[in-house]
Each structure stands twice: as C-alpha cells, then as structure tokens.
Protein backbone atom coordinates (compact mmCIF):
# COMPACT_ATOMS: atom_id res chain seq x y z
CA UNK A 1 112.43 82.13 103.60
CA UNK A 2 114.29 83.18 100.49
CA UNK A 3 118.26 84.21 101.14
CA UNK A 4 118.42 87.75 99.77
CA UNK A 5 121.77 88.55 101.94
CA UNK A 6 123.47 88.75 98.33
CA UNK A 7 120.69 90.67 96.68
CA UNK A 8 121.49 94.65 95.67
CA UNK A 9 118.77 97.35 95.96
CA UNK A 10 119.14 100.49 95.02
CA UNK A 11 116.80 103.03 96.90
CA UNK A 12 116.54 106.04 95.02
CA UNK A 13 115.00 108.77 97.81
CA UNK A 14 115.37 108.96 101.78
CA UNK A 15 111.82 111.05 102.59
CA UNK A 16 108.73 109.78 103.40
CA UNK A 17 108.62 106.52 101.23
CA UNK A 18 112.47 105.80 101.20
CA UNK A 19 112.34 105.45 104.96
CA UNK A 20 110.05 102.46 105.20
CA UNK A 21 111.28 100.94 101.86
CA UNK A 22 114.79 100.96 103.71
CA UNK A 23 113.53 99.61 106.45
CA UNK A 24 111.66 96.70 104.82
CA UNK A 25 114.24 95.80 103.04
CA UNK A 26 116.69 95.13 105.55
CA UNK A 27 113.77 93.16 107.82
CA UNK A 28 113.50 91.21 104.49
CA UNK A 29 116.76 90.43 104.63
CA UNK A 30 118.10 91.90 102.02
CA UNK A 31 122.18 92.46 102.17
CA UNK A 32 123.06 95.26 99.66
CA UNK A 33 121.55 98.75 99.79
CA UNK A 34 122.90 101.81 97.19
CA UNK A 35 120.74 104.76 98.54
CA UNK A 36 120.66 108.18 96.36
CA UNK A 37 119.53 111.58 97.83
CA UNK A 38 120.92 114.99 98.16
CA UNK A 39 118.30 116.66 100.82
CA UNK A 40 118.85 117.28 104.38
CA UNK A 41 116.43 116.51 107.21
CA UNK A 42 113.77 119.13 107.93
CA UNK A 43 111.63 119.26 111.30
CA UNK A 44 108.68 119.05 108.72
CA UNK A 45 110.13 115.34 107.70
CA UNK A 46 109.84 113.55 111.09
CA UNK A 47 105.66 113.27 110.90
CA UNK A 48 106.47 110.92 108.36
CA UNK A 49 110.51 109.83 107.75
CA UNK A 50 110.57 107.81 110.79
CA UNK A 51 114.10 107.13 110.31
CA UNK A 52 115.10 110.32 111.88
CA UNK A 53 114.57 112.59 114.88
CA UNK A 54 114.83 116.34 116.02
CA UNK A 55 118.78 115.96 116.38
CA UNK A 56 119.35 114.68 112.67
CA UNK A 57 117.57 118.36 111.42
CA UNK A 58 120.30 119.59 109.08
CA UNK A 59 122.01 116.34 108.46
CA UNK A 60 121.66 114.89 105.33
CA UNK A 61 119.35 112.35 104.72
CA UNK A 62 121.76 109.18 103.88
CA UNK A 63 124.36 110.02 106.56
CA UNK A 64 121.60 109.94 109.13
CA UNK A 65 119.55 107.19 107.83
CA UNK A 66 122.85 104.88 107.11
CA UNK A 67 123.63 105.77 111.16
CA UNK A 68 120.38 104.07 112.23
CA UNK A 69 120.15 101.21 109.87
CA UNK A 70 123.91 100.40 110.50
CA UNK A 71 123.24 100.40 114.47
CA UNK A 72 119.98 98.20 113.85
CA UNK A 73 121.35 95.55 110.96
CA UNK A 74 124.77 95.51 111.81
CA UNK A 75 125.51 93.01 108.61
CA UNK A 76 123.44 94.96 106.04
CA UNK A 77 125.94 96.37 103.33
CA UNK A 78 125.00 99.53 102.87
CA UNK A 79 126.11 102.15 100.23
CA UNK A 80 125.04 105.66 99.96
CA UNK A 81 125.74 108.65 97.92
CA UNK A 82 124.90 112.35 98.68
CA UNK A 83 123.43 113.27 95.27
CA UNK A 84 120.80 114.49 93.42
CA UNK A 85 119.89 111.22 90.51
CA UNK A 86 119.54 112.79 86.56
CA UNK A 87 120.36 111.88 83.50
CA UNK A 88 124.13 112.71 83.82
CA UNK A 89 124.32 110.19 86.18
CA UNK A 90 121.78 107.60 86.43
CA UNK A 91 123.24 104.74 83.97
CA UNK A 92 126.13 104.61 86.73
CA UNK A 93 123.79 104.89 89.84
CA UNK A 94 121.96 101.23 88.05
CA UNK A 95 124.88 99.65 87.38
CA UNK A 96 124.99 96.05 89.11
CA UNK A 97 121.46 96.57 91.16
CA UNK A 98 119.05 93.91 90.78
CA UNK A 99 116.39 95.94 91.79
CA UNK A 100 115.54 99.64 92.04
CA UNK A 101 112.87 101.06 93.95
CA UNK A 102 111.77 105.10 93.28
CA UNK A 103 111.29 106.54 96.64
CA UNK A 104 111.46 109.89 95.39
CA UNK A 105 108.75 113.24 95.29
CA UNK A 106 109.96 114.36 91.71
CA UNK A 107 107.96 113.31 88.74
CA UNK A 108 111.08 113.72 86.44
CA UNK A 109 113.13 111.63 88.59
CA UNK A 110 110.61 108.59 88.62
CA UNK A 111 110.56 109.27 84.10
CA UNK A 112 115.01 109.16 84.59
CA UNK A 113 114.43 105.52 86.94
CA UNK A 114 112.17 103.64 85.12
CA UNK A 115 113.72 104.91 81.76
CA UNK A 116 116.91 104.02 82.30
CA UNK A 117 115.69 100.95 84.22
CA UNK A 118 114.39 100.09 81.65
CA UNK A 119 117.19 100.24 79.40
CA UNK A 120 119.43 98.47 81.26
CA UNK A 121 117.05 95.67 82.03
CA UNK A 122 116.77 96.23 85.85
CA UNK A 123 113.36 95.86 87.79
CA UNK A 124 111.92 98.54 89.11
CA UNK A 125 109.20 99.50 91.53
CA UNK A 126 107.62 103.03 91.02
CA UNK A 127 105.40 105.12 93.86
CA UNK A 128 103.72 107.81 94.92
CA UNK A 129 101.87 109.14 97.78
CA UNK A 130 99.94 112.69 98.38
CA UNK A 131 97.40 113.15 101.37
CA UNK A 132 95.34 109.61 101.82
CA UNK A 133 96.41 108.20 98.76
CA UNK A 134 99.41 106.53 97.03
CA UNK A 135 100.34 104.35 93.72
CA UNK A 136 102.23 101.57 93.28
CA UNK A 137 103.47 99.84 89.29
CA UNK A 138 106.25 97.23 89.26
CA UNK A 139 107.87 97.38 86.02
CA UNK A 140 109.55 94.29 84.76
CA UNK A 141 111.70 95.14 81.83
CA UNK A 142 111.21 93.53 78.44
CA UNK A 143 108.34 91.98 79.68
CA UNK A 144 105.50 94.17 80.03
CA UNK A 145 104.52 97.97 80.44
CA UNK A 146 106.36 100.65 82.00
CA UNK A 147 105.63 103.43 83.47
CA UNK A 148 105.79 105.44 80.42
CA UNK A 149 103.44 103.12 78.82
CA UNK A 150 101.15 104.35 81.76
CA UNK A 151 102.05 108.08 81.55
CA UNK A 152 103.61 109.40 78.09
CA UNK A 153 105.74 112.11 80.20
CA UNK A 154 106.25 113.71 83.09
CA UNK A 155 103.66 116.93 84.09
CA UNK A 156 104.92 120.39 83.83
CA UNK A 157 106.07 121.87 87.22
CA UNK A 158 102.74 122.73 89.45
CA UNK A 159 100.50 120.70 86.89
CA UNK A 160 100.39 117.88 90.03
CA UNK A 161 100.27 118.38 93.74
CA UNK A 162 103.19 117.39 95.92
CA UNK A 163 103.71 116.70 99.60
CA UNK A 164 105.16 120.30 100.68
CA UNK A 165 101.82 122.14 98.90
CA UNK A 166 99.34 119.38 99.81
CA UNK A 167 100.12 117.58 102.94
CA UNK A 168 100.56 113.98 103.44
CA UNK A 169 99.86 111.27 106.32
CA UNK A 170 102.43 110.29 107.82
CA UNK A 171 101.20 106.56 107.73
CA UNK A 172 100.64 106.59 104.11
CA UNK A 173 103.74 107.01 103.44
CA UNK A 174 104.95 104.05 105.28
CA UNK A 175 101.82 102.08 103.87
CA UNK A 176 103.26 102.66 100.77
CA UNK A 177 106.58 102.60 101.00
CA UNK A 178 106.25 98.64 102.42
CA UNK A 179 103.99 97.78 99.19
CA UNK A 180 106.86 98.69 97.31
CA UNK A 181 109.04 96.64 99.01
CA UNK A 182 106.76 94.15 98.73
CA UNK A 183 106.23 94.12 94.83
CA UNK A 184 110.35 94.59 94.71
CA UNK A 185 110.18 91.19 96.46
CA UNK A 186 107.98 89.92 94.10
CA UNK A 187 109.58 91.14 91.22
CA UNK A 188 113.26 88.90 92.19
CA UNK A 189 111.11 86.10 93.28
CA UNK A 190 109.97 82.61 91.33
CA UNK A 191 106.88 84.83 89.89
CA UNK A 192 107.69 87.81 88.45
CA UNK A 193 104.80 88.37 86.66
CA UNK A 194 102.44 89.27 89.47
CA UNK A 195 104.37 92.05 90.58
CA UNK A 196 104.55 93.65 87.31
CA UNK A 197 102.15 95.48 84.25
CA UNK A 198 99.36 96.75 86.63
CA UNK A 199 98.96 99.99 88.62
CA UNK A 200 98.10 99.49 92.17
CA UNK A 201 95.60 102.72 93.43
CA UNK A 202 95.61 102.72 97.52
CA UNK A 203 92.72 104.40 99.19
CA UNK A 204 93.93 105.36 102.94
CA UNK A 205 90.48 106.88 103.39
CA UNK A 206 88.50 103.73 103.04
CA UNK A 207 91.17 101.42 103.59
CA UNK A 208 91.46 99.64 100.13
CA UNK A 209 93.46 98.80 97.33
CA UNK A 210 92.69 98.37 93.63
CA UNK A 211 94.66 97.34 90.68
CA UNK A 212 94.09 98.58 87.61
CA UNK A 213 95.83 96.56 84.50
CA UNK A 214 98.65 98.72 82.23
CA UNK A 215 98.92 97.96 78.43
CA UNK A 216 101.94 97.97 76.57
CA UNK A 217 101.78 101.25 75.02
CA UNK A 218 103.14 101.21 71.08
CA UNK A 219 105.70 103.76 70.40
CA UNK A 220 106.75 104.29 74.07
CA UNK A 221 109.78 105.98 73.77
CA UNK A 222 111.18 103.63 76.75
CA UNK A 223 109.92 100.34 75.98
CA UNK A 224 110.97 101.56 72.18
CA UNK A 225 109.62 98.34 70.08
CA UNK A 226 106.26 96.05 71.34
CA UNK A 227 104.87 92.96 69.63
CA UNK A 228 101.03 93.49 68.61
CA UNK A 229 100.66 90.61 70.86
CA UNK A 230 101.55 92.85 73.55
CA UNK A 231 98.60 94.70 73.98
CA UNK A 232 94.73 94.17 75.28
CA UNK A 233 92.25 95.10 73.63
CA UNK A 234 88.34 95.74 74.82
CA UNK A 235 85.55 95.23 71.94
CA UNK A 236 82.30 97.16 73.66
CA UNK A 237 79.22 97.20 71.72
CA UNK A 238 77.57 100.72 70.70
CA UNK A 239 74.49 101.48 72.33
CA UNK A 240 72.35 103.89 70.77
CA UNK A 241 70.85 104.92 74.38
CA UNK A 242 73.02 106.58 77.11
CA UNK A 243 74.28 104.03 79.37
CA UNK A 244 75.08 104.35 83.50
CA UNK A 245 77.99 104.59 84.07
CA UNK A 246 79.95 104.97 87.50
CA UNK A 247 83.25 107.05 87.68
CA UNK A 248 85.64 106.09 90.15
CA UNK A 249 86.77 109.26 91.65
CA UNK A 250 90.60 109.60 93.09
CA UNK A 251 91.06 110.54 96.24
CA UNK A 252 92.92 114.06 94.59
CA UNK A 253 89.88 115.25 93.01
CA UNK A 254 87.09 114.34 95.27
CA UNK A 255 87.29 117.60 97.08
CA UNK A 256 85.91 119.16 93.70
CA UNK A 257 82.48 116.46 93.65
CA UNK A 258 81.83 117.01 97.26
CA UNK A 259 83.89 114.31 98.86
CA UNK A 260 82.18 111.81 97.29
CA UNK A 261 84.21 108.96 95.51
CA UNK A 262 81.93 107.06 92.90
CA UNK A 263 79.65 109.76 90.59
CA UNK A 264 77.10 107.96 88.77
CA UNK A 265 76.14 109.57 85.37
CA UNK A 266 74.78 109.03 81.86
CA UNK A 267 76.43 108.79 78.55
CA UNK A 268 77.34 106.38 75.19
CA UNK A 269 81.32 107.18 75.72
CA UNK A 270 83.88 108.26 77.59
CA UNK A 271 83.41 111.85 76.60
CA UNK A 272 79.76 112.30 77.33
CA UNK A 273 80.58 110.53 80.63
CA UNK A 274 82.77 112.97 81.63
CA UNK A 275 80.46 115.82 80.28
CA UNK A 276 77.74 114.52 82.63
CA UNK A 277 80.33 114.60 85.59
CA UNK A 278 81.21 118.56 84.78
CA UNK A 279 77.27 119.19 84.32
CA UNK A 280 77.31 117.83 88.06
CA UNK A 281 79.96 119.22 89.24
CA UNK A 282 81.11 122.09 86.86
CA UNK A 283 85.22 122.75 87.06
CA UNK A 284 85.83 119.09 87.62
CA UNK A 285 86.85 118.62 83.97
CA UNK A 286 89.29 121.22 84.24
CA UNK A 287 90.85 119.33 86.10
CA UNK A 288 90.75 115.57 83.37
CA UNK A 289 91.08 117.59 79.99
CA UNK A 290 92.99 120.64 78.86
CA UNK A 291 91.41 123.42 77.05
CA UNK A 292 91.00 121.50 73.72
CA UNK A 293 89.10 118.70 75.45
CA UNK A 294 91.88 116.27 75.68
CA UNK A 295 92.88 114.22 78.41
CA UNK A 296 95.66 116.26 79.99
CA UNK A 297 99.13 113.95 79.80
CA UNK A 298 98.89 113.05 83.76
CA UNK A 299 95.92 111.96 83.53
CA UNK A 300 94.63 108.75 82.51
CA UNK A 301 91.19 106.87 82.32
CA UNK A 302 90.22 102.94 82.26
CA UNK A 303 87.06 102.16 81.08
CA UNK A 304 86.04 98.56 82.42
CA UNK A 305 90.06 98.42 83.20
CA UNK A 306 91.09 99.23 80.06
CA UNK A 307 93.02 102.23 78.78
CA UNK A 308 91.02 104.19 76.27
CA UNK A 309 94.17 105.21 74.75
CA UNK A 310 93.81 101.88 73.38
CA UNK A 311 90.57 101.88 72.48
CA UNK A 312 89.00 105.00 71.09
CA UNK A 313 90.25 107.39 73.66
CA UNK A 314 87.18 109.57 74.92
CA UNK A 315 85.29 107.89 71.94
CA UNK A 316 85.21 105.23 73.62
CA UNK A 317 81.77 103.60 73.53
CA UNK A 318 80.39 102.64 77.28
CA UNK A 319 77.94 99.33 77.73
CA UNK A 320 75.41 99.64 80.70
CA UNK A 321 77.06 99.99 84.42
CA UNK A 322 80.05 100.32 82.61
CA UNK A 323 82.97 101.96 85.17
CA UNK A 324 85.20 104.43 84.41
CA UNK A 325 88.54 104.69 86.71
CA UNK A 326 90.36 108.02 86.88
CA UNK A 327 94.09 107.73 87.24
CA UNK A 328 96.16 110.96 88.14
CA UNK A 329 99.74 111.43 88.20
CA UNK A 330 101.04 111.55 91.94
CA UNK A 331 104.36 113.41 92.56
CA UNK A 332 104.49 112.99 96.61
CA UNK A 333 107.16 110.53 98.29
C-alpha cells in the first residue's frame, strides 16, 4: 500500500460529506489534514455527521471532529481552522496541500475551491449530495476540465435545493463522501487521469453509478486558455424523421415525471426532445430552461455523453435511441 503519512489534504467542510472524507482519509493513511469550517454542531447533523454526538451540539465542528480523530489516529497531523473559506482567504487556506477535497453545502464555496485550485495547480475533488443522490468530478489542474468547464457559475441563492430545505440520507452522504476520498486517492496516485475530466452521477435509489465525460470548456474563466485539441467533439447525422430518444431523469426532478427515471420521447434535437418531455409532463421544463428557452446555468445536458454546449446546444440533432442525460447543479454536503 502506498505511504501517504507525508501527504497534505485539505478538507474544506465538516457536515455530512466532510465527516466520512475525514475519516477515509486517515484509514487511508494519510498524515496531514488542514480542515476549514466555521459551523457548530446541530442535533439535526448527527443523522448524518457521524463524527459527532448529542454532547458535541454547540461545539464547533473542527474542535469536535479534531477530538475524535485525534483519540482514534493518534499520529495523524491534523490542522484545523474555525473559518468560513472565500475569496479573502482561500489562496492561503491552498497553500502547500497536495490535495483538496470540497466537503462543503455552498455552491459559491465549491466555484472559490476549484477556482483557486485551479490556479494554484492543486487537485481537487468536488461533491455534492441532496436526498438519494450525490456528484462526484475530480479536477486535475492543467490537464483537463474543471468544474467551471462543467457549470459556467454558481446558481443564484434558492435556484438549487440544499440539505436543510430538502432532506438528505444520512448514508448518502457517507457514500459520497468515501468516493471522494477515493478519486482524491486517485488523483496523487501513478494514474491521474482516471480520477479526473468526468462527472460521476450516484443513484442511491437504484444503487448505481454513472459517469458522464466533461469537455474542456473554451473561455472558462478558470481554466483561462485550452488547446483546440482539448475538446470532443460528436458529429450526429440529421434525420429528417423524429428519432426516440430516452432522457435520463435525475433523481431531483423525477418527482415532477411521476417518479419515473428514464422518459422516452420523440424528436430531431435536443429541443424538441425536451418539448416532448413538457408535453408529457407539463412544468418539467421549467425546471431545464428559463423563460427564454435556454438551458438555465445549473443545468446541463449530454446527448450520447456529450455536452451540447459543444455541439449545437438544444440544436443539437438526435440519431435513433439516442440518450439524453440531465445534469443539475447539487448544493447539499
């Protein structure tokens, strides 16, 4: 097994996902630990932040969870600071990690890690988890996408559900939170590359995982400058008849298509795809576009596992039993 007694994490978050990232990192044996997080512990918390109990309600977060790691990993080095991560601060918070994993439940926070992970040339592991589902993208710096590339910016404030207005199980979040200790792993092993430019979607429902690839995106303000040779492309032929097609429903939104989570429909692109799905379902589109038909920013949509922002967005021309994959924006961790 691989020595990672000298190797520094920095654990941004110590809720729901921060607790078993923390954990799995010091089973893996990893020595350093800089953990960032201003909240306190909550008696809503302990269905799910299983480093804490009823007597650490009120403490904060890293003083209790650096209590019960010290006690259990007596050699683990670990660092912790009693603050809220932004911009003011977050080149600082980086500085000499080799990895940093985003444990946190605030879409601007996960934009200020990978950003400035980014910049600074540190790996970074990004999740999310809400209800039965969760999300997973390593991001290896100068090398492929980021998370930016996947999402241009963060959603406005209510635009996504979060744990405290939608609920969450408790064993997602530790499902989750031990994938992304897993792709950090990955990411400071011999193959980088595995870990890094594709989502991972989790299904707690039906018990299954998907990853979806991530293009480079040109002009992300992060990644600043990609190669042409960068990106993937997808060259579908036109049909002139309207093709099935089956859309991949998220776990989010299947409460507005009756639970179900494939829709099979009709249509020659993206857009007539998604037309069919609001014909069966009407208010469903709401919830994919914005009131000038585009896809809303949180949103994305891979047709055949590609991004149609690459291709011709909702333009996009769909071959027979083509498959469209809906993508939302989680905020949960």
């Amino acid at each position: 097994m691989t020595d990672r007694s000298h190797t520094r994490a920095l654990v941004v978050g110590a809720g729901g996902l921060g607790c078993p990232v923390l954990l799995g990192l010091a089973e893996a044996g990893v020595g350093r630990i800089r953990l960032v997080d201003d909240d306190r512990v909550e008696l809503s918390n302990l269905q799910r932040q299983v480093l804490y109990g009823v007597s650490d309600v009120g403490r904060l977060k890293v003083e209790a969870s650096r209590d019960r790691l010290e006690r259990r990993f007596p050699d683990l080095s670990l660092e912790v600071e009693a603050t809220r991560l932004d911009a003011t601060n977050v080149s600082r918070v980086l500085d000499g990690v080799d990895v940093v994993i985003d444990a946190t439940d605030d879409p601007q926070a996960r934009f200020t890690i990978n950003d400035q992970a980014v910049a600074q040339g540190v790996p970074a592991v990004l999740g999310g988890v809400i209800r039965f589902e969760g999300v997973i993208m390593g991001v290896q710096p100068g090398k492929g996408p980021c998370f930016r590339c996947l999402f241009e910016g963060p959603p406005e404030p209510g635009e996504v559900m979060t744990c405290a207005g939608a609920g969450v199980l408790g064993a997602m979040a530790g499902l989750v939170g031990h994938l992304q200790v897993q792709r950090a792993l990955g990411l400071l092993g011999d193959r980088p590359d595995e870990a890094a430019g594709y989502i991972t979607t989790v299904d707690g429902l039906r018990g299954t995982t998907r990853d979806v690839p991530v293009p480079a995106r040109e002009g992300c303000t992060a990644c600043a400058q990609r190669t042409a040779s960068s990106f993937h492309f997808m060259t579908p032929s036109t049909q002139e008849n309207s093709m099935s097609v089956a859309i991949k429903i998220p776990t989010s939104l299947r409460r507005f298509v009756g639970g179900n989570d494939q829709i099979e429909v009709a249509g020659q692109n993206v857009r007539e795809a998604l037309d069919g799905l609001e014909a069966a379902h009407p208010g469903i589109k709401a919830k994919i576009c914005d009131a000038q038909g585009n896809l809303r920013r949180f949103i994305n949509v891979y047709a055949d596992q590609e991004d149609i922002r690459f291709l011709d967005n909702l333009e996009t021309p769909l071959g027979e039993g083509a498959e469209l994959q809906i993508v939302p924006a989680i905020a949960g961790g």
